[in-house]
C-alpha atoms as a PDB file:
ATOM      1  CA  UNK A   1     100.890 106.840 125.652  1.00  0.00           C
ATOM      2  CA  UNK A   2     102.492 103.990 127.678  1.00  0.00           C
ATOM      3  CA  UNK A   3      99.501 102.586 128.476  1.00  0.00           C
ATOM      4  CA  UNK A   4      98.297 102.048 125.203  1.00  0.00           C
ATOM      5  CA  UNK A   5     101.323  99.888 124.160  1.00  0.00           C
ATOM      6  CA  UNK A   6      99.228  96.599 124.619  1.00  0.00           C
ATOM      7  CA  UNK A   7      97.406  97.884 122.140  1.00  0.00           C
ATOM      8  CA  UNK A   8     100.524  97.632 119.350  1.00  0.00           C
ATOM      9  CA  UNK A   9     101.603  94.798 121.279  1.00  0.00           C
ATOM     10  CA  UNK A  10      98.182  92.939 120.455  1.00  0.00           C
ATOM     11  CA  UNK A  11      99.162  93.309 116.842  1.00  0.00           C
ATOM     12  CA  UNK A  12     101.837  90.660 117.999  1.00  0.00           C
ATOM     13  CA  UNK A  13      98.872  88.192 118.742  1.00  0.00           C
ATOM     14  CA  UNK A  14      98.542  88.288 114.818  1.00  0.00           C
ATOM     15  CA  UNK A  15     102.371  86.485 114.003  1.00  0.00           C
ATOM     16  CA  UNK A  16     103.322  83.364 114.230  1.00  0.00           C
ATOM     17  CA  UNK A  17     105.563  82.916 117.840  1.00  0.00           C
ATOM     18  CA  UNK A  18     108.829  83.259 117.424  1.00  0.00           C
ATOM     19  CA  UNK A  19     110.974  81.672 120.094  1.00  0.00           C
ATOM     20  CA  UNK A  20     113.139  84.260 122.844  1.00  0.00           C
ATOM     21  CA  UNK A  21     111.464  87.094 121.689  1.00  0.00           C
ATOM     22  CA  UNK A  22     113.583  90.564 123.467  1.00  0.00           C
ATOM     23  CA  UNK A  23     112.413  94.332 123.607  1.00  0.00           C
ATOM     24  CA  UNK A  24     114.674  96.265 121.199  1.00  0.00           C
ATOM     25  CA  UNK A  25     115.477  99.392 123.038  1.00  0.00           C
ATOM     26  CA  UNK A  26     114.070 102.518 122.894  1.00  0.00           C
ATOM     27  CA  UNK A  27     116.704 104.309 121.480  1.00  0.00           C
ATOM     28  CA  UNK A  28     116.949 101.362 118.599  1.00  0.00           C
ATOM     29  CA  UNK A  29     113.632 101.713 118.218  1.00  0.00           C
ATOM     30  CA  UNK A  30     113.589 105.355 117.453  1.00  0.00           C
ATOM     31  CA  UNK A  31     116.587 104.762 115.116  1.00  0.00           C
ATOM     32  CA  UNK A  32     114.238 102.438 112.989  1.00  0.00           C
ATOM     33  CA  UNK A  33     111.344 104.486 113.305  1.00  0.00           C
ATOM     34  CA  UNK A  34     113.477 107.936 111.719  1.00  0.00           C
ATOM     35  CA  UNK A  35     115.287 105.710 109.243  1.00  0.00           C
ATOM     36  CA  UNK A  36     111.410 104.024 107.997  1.00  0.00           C
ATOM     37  CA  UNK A  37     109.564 106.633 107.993  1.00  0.00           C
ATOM     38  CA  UNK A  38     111.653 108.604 105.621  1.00  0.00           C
ATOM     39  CA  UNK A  39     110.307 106.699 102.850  1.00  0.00           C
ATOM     40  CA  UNK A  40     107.261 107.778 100.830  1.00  0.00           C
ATOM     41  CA  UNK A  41     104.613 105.648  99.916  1.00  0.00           C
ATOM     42  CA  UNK A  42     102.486 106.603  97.478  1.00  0.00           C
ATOM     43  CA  UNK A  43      99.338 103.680  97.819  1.00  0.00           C
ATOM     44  CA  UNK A  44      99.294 104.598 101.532  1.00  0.00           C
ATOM     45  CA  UNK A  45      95.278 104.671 102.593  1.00  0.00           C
ATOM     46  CA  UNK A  46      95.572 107.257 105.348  1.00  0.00           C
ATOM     47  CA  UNK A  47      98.065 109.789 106.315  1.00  0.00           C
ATOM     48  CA  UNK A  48      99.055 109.475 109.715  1.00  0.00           C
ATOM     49  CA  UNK A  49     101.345 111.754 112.106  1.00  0.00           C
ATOM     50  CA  UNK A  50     103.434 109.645 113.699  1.00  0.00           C
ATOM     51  CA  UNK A  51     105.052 109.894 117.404  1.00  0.00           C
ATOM     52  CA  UNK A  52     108.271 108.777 116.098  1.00  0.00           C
ATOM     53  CA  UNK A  53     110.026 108.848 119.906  1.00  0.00           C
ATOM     54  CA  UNK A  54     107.519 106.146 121.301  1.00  0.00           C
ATOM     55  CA  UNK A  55     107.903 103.301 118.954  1.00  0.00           C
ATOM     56  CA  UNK A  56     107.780  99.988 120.023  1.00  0.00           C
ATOM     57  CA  UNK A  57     110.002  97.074 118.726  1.00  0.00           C
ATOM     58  CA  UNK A  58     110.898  93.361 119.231  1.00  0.00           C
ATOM     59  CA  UNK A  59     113.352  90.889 117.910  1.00  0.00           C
ATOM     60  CA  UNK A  60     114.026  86.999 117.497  1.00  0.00           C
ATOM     61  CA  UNK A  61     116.694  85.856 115.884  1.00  0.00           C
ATOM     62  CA  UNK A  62     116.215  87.463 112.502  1.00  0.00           C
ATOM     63  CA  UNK A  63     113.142  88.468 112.604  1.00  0.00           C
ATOM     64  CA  UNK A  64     112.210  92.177 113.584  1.00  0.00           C
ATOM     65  CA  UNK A  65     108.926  93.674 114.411  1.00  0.00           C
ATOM     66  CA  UNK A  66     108.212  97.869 114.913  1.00  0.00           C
ATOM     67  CA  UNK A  67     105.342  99.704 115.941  1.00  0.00           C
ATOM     68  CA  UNK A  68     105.229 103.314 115.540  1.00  0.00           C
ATOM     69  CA  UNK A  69     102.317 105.596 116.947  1.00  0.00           C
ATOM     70  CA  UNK A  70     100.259 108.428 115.812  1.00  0.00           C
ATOM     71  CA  UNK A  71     100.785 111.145 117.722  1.00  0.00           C
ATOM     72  CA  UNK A  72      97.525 111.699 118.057  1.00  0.00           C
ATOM     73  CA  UNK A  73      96.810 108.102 119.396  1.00  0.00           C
ATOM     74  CA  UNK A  74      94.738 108.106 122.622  1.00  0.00           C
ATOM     75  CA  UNK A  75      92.049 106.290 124.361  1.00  0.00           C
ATOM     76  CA  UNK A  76      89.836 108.875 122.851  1.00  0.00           C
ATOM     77  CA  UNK A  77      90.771 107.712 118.990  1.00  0.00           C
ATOM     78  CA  UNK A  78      90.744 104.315 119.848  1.00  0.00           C
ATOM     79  CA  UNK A  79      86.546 105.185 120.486  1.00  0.00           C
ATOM     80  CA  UNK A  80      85.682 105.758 116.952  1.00  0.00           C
ATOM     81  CA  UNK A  81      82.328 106.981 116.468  1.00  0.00           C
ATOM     82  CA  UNK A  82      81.157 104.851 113.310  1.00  0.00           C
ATOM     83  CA  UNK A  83      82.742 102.071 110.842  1.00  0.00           C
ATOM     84  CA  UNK A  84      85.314 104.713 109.440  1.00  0.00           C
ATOM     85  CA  UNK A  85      88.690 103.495 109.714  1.00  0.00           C
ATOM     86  CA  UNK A  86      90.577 105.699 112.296  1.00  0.00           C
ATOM     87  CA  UNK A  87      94.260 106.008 111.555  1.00  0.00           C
ATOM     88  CA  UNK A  88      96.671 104.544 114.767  1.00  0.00           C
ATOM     89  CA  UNK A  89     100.071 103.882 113.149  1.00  0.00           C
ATOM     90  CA  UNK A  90     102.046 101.865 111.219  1.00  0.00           C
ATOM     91  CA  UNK A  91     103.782  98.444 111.474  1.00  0.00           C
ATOM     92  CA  UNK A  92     107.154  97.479 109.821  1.00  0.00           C
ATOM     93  CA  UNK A  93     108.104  93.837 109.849  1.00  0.00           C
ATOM     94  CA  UNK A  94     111.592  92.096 108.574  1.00  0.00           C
ATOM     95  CA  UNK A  95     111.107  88.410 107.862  1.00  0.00           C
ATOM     96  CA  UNK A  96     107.945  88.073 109.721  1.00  0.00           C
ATOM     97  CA  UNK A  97     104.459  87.813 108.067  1.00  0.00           C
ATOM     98  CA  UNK A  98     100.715  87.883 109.899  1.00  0.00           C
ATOM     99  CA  UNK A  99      98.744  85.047 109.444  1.00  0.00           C
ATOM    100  CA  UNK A 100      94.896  85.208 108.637  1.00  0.00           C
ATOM    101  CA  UNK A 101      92.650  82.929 109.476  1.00  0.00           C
ATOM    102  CA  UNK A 102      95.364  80.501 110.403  1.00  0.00           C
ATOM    103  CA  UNK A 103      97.352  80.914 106.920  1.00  0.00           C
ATOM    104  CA  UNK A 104     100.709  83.358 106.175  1.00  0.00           C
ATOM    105  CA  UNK A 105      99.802  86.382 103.953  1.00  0.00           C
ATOM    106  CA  UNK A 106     101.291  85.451 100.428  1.00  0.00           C
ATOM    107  CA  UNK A 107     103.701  87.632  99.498  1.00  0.00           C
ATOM    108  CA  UNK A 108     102.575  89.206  96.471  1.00  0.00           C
ATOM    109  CA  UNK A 109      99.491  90.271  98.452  1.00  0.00           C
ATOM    110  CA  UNK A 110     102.277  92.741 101.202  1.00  0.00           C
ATOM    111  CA  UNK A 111     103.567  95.864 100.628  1.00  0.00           C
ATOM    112  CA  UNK A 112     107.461  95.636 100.329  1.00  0.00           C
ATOM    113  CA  UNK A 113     109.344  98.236 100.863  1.00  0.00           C
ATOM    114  CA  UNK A 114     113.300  98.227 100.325  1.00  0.00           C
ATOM    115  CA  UNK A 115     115.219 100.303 102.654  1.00  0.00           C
ATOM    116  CA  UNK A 116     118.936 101.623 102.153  1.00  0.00           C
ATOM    117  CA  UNK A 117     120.824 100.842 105.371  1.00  0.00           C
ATOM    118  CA  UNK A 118     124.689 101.691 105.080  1.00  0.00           C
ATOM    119  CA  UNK A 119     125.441  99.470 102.203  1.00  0.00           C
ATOM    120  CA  UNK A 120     122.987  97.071 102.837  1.00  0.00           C
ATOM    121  CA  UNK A 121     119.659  96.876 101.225  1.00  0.00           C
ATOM    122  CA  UNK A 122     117.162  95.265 103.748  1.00  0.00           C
ATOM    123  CA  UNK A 123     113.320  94.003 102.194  1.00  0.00           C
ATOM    124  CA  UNK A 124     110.943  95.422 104.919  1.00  0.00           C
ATOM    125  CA  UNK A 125     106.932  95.347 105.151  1.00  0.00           C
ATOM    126  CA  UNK A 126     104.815  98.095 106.067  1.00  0.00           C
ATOM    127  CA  UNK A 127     101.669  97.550 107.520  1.00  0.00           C
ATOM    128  CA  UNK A 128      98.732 100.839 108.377  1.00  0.00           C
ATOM    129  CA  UNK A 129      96.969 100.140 111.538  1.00  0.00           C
ATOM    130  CA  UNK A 130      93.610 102.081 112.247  1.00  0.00           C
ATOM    131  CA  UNK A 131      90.878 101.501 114.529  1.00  0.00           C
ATOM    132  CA  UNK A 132      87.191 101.059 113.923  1.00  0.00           C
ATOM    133  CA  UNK A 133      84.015 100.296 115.259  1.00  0.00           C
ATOM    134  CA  UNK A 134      82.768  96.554 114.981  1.00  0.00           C
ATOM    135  CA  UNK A 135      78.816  95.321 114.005  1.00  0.00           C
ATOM    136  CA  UNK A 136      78.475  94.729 118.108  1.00  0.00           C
ATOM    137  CA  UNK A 137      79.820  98.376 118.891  1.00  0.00           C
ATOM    138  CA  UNK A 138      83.164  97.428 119.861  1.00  0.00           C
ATOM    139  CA  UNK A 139      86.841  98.197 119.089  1.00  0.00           C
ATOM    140  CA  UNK A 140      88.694  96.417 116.046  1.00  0.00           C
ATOM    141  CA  UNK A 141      91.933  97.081 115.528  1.00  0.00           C
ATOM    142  CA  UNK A 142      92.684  97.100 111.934  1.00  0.00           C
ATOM    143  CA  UNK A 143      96.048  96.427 109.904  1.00  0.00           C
ATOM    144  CA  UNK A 144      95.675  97.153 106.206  1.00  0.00           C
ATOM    145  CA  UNK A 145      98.430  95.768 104.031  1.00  0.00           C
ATOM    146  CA  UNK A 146      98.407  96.094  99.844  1.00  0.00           C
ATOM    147  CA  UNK A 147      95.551  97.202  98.785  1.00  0.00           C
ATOM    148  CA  UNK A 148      92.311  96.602 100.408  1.00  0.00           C
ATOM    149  CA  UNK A 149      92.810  93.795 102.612  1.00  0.00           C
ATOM    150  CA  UNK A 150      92.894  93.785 106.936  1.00  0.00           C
ATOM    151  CA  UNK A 151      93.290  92.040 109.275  1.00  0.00           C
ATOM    152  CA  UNK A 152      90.876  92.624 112.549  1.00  0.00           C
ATOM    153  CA  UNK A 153      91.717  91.787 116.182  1.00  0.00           C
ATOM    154  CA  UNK A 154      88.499  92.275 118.422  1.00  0.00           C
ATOM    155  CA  UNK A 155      88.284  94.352 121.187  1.00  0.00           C
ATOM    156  CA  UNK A 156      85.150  92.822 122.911  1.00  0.00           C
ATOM    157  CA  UNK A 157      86.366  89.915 122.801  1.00  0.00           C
ATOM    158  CA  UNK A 158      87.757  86.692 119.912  1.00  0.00           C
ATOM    159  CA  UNK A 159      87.031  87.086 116.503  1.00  0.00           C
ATOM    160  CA  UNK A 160      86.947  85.179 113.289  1.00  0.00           C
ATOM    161  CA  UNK A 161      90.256  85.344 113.475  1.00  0.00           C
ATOM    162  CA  UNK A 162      91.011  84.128 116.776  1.00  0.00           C
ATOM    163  CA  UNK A 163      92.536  87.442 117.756  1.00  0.00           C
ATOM    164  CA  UNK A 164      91.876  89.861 121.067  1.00  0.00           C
ATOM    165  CA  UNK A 165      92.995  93.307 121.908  1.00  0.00           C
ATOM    166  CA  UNK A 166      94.285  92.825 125.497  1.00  0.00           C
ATOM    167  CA  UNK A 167      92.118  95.379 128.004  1.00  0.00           C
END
């Protein structure tokens, strides 16, 4: 599983830099992940099982950014065998939004999720990532936000978008 965090970090590629970014730990992480993941969505497009002890999560300044596996993820469903979308995981963000095509999402395009924390009440985005295969028989990475839009980052190499899965 460890090697295929370049993968979720590749999903990075896809936000705007934000300066001194820092690992949250692992043991944050996995405190996000539990807390997240107990909320249901009802528009989700896939249902995914997810490996909530290997998230992965950064942070700068305000801004927070969590990956969370499927626990099925492996180089073997990262291969999918046509254009289906193959579920990977999910991505939260807090005050951070991908770009496409150079341009922020707008906002009323995301799927928002408010989570009870304590007695705060933090605005979150949730994000499905799958995997497919591209027109040139490659790897795309997918994340699906409301609705039916994605975002693609290439795995054989830049796309339209500019973006690259790392090898």
């Amino acid at each position: 599983m460890k090697n295929l965090l370049p993968l979720f970090s590749a999903v990075l590629v896809l936000i705007p830099s934000a300066s001194a970014q820092e690992k949250i730990s692992l043991e944050k992480a996995i405190e996000g992940a539990r807390l997240l993941t107990k909320i249901a969505v009802a528009d989700a497009p896939f249902k995914t099982d997810l490996d909530l002890e290997n998230p992965f999560a950064l942070k700068a300044g305000e801004v927070r950014v969590l990956a969370i596996p499927g626990k099925s993820l492996s180089k073997k469903t990262l291969t999918p065998a046509d254009k289906a979308i193959t579920p990977v995981g999910q991505l939260w963000m807090m005050k951070a939004t991908p770009a496409r095509d150079g341009k922020v999402l707008a906002t009323d395009k995301l799927r928002w999720v408010t989570v009870k924390d304590q007695d705060n009440d933090m605005k979150v985005q949730l994000y499905f990532l799958g995997s497919k295969k591209n027109d040139k028989g490659g790897l795309d990475l997918v994340i699906l936000w409301q609705g039916e839009g994605t975002i693609a980052a290439s795995g054989d190499g830049k796309n339209e978008h500019g973006s690259r899965i790392p090898d």
